[in-house]
Protein backbone atom coordinates (compact mmCIF):
# COMPACT_ATOMS: atom_id res chain seq x y z
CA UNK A 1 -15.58 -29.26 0.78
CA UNK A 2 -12.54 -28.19 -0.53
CA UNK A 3 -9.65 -29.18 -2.86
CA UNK A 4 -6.27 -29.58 -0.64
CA UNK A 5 -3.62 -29.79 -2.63
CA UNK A 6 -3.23 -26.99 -4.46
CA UNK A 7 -1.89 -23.26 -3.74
CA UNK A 8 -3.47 -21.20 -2.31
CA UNK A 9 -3.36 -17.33 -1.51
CA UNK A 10 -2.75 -16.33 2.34
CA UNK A 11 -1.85 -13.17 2.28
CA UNK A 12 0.24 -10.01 0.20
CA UNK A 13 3.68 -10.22 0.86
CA UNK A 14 3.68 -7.10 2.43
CA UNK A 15 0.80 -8.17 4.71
CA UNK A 16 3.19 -10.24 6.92
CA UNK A 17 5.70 -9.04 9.12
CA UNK A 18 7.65 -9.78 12.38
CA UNK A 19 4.60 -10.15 14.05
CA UNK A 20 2.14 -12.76 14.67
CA UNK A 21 -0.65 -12.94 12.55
CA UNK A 22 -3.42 -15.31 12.42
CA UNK A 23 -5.07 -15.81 9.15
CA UNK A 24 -7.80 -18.49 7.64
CA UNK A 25 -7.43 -21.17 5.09
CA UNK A 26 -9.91 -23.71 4.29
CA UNK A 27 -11.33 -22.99 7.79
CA UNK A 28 -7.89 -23.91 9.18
CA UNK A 29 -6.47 -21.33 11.75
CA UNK A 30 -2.37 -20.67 10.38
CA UNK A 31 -0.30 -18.76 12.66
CA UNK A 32 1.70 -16.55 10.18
CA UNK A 33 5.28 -14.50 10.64
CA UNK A 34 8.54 -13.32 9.18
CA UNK A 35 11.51 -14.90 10.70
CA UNK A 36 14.73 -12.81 10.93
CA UNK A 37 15.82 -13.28 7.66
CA UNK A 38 12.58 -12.35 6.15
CA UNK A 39 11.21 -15.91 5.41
CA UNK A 40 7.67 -16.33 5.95
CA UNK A 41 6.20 -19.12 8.25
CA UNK A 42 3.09 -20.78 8.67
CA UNK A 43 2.10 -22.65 11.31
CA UNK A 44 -0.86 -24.47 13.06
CA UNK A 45 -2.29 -21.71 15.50
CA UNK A 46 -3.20 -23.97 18.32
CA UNK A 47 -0.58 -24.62 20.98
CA UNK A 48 -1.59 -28.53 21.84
CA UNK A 49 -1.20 -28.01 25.32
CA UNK A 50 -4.58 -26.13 25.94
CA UNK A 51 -5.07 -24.84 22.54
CA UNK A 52 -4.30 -21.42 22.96
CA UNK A 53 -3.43 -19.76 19.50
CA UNK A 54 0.06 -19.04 18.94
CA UNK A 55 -0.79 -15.95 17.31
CA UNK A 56 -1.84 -14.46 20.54
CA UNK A 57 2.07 -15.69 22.26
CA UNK A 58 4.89 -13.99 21.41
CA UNK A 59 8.47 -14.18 18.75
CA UNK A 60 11.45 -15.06 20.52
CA UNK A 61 13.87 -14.77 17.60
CA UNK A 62 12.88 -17.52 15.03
CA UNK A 63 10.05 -19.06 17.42
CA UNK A 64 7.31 -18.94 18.55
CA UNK A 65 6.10 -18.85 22.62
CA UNK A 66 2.59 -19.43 23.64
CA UNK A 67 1.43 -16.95 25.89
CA UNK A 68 -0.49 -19.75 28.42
CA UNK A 69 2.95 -21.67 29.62
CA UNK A 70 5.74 -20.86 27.60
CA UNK A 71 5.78 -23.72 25.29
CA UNK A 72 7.86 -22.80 22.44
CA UNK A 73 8.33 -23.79 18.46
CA UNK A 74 10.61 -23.66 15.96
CA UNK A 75 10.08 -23.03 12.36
CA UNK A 76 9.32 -26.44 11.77
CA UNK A 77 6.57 -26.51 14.28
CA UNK A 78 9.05 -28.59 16.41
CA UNK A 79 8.37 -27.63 20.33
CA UNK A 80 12.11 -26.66 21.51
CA UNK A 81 11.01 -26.17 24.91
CA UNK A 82 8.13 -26.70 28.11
CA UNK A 83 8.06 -26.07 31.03
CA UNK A 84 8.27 -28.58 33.62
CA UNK A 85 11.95 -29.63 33.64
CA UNK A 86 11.09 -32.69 32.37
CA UNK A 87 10.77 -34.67 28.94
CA UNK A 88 9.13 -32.48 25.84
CA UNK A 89 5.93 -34.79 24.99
CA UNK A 90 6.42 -36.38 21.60
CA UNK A 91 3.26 -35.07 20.55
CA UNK A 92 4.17 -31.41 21.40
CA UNK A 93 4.15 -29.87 17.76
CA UNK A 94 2.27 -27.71 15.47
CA UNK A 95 1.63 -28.42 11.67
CA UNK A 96 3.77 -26.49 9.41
CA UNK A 97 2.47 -25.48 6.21
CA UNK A 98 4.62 -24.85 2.77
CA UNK A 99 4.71 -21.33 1.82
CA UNK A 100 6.19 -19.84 -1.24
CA UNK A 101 6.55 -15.85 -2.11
CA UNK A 102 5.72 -15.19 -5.76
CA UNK A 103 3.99 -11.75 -7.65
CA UNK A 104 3.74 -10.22 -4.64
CA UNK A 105 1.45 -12.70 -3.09
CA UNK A 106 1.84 -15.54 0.02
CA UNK A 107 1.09 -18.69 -1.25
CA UNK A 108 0.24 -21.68 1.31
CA UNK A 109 -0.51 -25.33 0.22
CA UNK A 110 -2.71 -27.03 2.74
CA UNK A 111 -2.73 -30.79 1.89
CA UNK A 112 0.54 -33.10 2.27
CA UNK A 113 3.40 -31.44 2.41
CA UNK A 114 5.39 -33.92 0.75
CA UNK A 115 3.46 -33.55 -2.97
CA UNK A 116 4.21 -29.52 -2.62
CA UNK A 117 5.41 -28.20 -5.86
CA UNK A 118 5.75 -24.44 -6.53
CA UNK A 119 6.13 -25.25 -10.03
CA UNK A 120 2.47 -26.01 -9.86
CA UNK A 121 1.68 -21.83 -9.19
CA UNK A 122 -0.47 -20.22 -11.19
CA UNK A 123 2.06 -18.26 -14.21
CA UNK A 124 1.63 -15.10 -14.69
CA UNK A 125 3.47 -13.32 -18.06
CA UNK A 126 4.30 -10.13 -17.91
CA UNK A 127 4.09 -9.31 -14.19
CA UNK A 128 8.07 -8.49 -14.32
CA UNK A 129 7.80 -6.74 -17.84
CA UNK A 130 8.93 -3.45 -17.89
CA UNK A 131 6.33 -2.85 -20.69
CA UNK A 132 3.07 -3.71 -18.62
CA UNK A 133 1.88 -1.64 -15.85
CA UNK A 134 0.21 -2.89 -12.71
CA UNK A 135 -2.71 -1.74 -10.41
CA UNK A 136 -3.99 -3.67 -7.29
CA UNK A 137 -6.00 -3.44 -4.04
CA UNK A 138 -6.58 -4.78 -0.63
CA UNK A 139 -8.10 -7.80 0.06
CA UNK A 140 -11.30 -7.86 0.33
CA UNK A 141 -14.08 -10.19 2.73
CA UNK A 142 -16.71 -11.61 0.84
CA UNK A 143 -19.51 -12.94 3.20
CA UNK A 144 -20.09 -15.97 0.71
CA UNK A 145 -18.99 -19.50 -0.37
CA UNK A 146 -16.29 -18.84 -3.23
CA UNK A 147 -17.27 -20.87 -5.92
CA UNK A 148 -19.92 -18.23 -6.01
CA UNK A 149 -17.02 -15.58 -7.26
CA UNK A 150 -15.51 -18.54 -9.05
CA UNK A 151 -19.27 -18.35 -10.97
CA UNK A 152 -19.00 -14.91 -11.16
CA UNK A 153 -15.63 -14.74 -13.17
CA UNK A 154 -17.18 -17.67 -15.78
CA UNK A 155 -19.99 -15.30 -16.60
CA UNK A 156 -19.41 -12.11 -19.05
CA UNK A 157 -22.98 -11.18 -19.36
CA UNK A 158 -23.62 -10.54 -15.25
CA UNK A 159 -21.46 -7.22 -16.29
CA UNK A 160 -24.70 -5.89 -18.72
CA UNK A 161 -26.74 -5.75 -15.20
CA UNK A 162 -23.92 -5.08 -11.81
CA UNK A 163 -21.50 -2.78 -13.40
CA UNK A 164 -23.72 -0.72 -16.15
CA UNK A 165 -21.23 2.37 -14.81
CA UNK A 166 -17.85 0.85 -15.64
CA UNK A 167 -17.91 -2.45 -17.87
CA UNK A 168 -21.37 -2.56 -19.20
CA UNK A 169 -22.05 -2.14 -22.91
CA UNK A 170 -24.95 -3.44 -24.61
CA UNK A 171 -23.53 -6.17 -26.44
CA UNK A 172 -22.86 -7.73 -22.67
CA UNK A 173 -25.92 -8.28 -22.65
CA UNK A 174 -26.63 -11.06 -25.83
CA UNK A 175 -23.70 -11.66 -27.46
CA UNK A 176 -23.63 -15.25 -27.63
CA UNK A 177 -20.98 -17.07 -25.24
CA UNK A 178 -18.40 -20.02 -26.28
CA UNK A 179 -17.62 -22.17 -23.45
CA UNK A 180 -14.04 -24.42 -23.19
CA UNK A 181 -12.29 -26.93 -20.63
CA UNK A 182 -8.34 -26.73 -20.71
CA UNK A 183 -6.69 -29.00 -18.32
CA UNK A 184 -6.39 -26.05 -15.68
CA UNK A 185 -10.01 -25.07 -16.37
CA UNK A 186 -13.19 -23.22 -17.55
CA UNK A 187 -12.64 -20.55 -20.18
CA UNK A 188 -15.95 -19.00 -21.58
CA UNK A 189 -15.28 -16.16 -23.98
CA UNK A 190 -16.65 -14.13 -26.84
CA UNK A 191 -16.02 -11.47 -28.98
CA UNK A 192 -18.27 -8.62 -29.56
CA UNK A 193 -17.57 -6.49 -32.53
CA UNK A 194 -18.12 -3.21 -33.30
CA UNK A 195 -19.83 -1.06 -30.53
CA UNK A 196 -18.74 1.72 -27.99
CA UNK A 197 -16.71 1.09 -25.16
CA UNK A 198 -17.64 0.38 -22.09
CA UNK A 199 -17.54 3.33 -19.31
CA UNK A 200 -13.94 1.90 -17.49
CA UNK A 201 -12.54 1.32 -20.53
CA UNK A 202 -13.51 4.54 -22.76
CA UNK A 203 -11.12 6.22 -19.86
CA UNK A 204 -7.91 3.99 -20.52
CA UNK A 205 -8.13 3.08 -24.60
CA UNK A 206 -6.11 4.96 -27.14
CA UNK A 207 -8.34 5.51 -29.86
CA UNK A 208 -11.63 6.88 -30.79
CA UNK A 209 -14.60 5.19 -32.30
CA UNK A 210 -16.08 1.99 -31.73
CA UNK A 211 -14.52 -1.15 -30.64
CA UNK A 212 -13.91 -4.49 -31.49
CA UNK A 213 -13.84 -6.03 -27.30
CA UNK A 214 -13.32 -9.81 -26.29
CA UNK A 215 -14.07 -10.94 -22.76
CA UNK A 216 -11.97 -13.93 -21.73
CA UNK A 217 -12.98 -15.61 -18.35
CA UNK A 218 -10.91 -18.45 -17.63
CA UNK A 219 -10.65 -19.75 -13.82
CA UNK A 220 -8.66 -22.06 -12.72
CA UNK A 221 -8.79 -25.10 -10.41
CA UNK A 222 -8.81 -24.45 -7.33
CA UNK A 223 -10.26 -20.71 -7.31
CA UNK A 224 -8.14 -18.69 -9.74
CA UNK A 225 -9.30 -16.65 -12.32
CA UNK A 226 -8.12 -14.93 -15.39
CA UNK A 227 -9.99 -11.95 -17.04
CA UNK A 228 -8.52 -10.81 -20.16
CA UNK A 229 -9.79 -7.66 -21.44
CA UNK A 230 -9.16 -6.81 -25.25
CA UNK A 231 -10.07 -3.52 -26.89
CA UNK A 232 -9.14 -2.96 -30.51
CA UNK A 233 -10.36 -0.31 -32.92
CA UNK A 234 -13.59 -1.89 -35.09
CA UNK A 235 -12.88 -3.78 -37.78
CA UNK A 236 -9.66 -5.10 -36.06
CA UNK A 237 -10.21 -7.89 -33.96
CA UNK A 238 -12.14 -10.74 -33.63
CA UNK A 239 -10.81 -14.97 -33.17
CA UNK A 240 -8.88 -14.28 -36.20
CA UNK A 241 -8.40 -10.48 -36.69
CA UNK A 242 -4.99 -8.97 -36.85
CA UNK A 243 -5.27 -6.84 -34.26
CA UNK A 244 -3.58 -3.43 -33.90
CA UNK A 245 -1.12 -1.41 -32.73
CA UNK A 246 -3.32 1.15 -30.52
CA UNK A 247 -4.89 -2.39 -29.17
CA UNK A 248 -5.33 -2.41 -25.57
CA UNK A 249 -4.85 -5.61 -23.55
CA UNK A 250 -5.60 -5.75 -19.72
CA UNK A 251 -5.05 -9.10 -17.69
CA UNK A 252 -6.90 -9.60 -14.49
CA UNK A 253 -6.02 -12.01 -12.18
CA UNK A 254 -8.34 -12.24 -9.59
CA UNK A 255 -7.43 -15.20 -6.32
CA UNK A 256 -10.47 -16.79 -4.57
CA UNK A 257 -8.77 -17.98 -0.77
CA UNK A 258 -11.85 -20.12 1.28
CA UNK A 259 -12.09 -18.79 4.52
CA UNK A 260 -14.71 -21.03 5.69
CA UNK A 261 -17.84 -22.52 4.12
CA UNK A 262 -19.72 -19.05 3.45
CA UNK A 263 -16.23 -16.88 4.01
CA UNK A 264 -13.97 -15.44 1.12
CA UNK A 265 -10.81 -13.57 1.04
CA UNK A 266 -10.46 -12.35 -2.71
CA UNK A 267 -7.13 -10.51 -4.00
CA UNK A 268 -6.87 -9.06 -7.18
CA UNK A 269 -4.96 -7.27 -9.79
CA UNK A 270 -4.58 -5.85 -13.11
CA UNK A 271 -1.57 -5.82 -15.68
CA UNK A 272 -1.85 -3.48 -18.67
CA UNK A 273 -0.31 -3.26 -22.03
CA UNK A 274 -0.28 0.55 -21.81
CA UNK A 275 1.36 3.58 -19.86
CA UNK A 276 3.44 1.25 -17.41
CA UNK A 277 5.02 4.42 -15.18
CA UNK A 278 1.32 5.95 -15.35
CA UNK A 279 1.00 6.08 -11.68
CA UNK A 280 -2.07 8.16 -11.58
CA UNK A 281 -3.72 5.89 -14.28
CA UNK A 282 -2.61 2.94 -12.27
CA UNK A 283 -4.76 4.91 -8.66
CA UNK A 284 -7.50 5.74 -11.43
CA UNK A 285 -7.62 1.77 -12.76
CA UNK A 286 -7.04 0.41 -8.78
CA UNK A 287 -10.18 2.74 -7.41
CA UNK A 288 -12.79 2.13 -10.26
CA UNK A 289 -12.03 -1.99 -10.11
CA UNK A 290 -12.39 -2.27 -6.86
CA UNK A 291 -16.00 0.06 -6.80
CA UNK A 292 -16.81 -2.63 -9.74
CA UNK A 293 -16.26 -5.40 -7.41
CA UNK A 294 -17.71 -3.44 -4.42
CA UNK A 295 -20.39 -4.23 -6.59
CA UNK A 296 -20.09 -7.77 -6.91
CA UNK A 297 -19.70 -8.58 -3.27
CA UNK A 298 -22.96 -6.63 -2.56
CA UNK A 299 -24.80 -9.18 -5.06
CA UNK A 300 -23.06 -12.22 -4.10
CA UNK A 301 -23.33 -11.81 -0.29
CA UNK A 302 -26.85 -11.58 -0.62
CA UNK A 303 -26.83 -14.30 -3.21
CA UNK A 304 -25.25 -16.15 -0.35
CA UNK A 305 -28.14 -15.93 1.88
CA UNK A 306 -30.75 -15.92 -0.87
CA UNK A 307 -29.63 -19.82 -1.35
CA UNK A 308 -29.64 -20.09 2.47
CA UNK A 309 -32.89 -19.49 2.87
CA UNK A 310 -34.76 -20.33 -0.50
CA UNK A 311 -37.52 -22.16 0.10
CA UNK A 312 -37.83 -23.26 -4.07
CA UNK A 313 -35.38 -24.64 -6.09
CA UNK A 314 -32.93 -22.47 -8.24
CA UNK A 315 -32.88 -22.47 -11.73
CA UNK A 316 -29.96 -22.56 -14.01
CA UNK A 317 -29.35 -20.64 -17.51
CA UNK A 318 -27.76 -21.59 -20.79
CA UNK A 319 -25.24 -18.59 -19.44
CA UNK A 320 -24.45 -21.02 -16.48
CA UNK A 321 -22.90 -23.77 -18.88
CA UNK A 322 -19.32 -22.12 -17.62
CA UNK A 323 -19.82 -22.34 -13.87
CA UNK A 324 -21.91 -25.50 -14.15
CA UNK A 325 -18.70 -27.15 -15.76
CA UNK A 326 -15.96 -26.16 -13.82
CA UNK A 327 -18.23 -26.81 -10.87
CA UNK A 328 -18.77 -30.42 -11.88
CA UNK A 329 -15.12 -30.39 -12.80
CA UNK A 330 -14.06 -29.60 -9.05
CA UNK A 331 -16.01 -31.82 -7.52
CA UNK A 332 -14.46 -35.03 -8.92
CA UNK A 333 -11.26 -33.67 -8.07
CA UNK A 334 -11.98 -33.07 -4.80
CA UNK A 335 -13.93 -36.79 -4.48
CA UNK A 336 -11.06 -38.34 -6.01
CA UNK A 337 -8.58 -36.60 -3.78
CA UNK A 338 -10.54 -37.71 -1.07
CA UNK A 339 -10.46 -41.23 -1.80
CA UNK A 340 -7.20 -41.03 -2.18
CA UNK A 341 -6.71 -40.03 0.80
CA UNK A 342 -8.87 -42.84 2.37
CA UNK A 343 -6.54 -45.25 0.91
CA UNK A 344 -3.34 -43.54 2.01
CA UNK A 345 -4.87 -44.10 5.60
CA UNK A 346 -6.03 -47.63 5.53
């Protein structure tokens, strides 16, 4: 099950064109184009005629044709014309969804339309600062349900054992954990003082020596996560250090978009406090992230089918207080949304 009303991530901005485009939300089918003025569309991909997806008709200016009979839509989903001569059937429409363009990213809500807010988006400071640079990738598929990612991003110490080439240290492996619910979420995060850097970030720091490091993971109802990495020369940092001025700060925002039950689309990117016109430190930071999460998809698609097929019960750690939480969390919302829902229709 999954929560409805709420954003959503459907695609890079630069993913969508003139062109019809059929993506996957929620395990909805959403027929996806630009119009001539560049807005982006979303509409049910299902002509209700015979069902043929409108992602496989064709644009006729600001509409969309299926390619079975002809029927056509506007933006709206309104059919403007069938074949026939006759009367357009009332019921001849598509479901339009609410998009809104914002960091680069396609954002589609997929419960009522009328409670759409885009004040309700995820904020994101610094993305427009000319101080911060940015790195990013291409989606990527995860073959797994994505409140396994969302478990992934509420636990710092799975780093010690999938990534001991790029964010492993060895205080990532026992450094006790503090968990914390905000309204939006789960944050569990922890400071670890005094050690060597981790491989990745040894590369991009400004100083020598050891480190002072906090991991903040903080995701966000429905699936969006926030990993805040901060490196500081020992001695420095900690909950109530002063910090300093070679201290480096990298924000990772990571978007979990359901596909379908055991289907993820994940995007991702990093802003950094350092070197914002860096662009070969920017390629550097883009292709040793996404080899780190190369690495989680590996582990979490077989995860996926490891809880498929168990034949035993799983067990849970004191590690999993984080995921457990916002897990727990989730699911009332999504019961009480439900009920909701129930009522709206009775």
């Amino acid at each position: 099950m999954f929560l409805r009303n709420a954003w959503y991530v459907a695609a890079w901005s630069d993913e969508i064109d003139s062109t019809l485009r059929q993506i996957k939300v929620l395990g909805e089918k959403i027929c996806m184009f630009r119009t001539e003025a560049g807005e982006v569309i979303a509409l049910e991909d299902a002509c209700p005629h015979r069902k043929l997806p409108l992602s496989k008709g064709r644009i006729k200016g600001d509409t969309v044709e299926c390619g079975y009979h002809g029927l056509t839509f506007d933006c709206a989903g309104r059919c403007v014309w069938a074949p026939g001569g006759g009367r357009i059937p009332s019921a001849a429409k598509v479901r339009p969804y609410p998009i809104h363009e914002k960091y680069g990213l396609v954002w589609i809500w997929m419960g009522n339309a009328a409670i759409a807010d885009i004040e309700e988006i995820i904020e994101i400071p610094n993305f427009d600062s000319p101080d911060w640079g940015i790195n990013r990738g291409a989606a990527m598929e995860l073959q797994c349900n994505y409140l396994l990612m969302c478990d992934n991003l509420l636990d710092p110490t799975h780093v010690a054992w999938v990534h001991q080439s790029s964010f492993a240290a060895p205080a990532t492996k026992d450094t006790p954990l503090r968990v914390s619910r905000t309204d939006e979420g789960i944050i569990v995060h922890r400071w670890m003082m005094d050690h060597e850097p981790a491989p990745f970030y040894k590369k991009v720091i400004e100083f020598e020596g050891n480190c002072d490091r906090l991991q903040h993971y903080e995701v966000r109802y429905p699936a969006h996560a926030l990993i805040r990495a901060i490196f500081t020369p020992a001695g420095t940092g900690g909950p109530d250090g002063p910090l300093d001025d070679k201290t480096f700060v990298m924000d990772s925002y990571n978007f979990m978009t359901p596909t379908t039950e055991t289907e993820t689309r994940y995007y991702w990117f990093q802003l950094r406090n350092l070197r914002p016109d860096d662009a070969a430190l920017s390629a550097m930071m883009s292709e040793d992230v996404r080899a780190a999460f190369e690495e989680d998809r590996a582990v979490l698609n077989e995860v996926q089918i490891g809880m498929e097929e168990r034949v035993s019960a799983h067990i849970d750690l004191s590690i999993d207080a984080g995921p457990l939480r916002f897990r727990r969390q989730l699911q009332a919302m999504i019961a009480e949304e439900a009920m909701l829902d129930k009522k709206m229709e009775g």
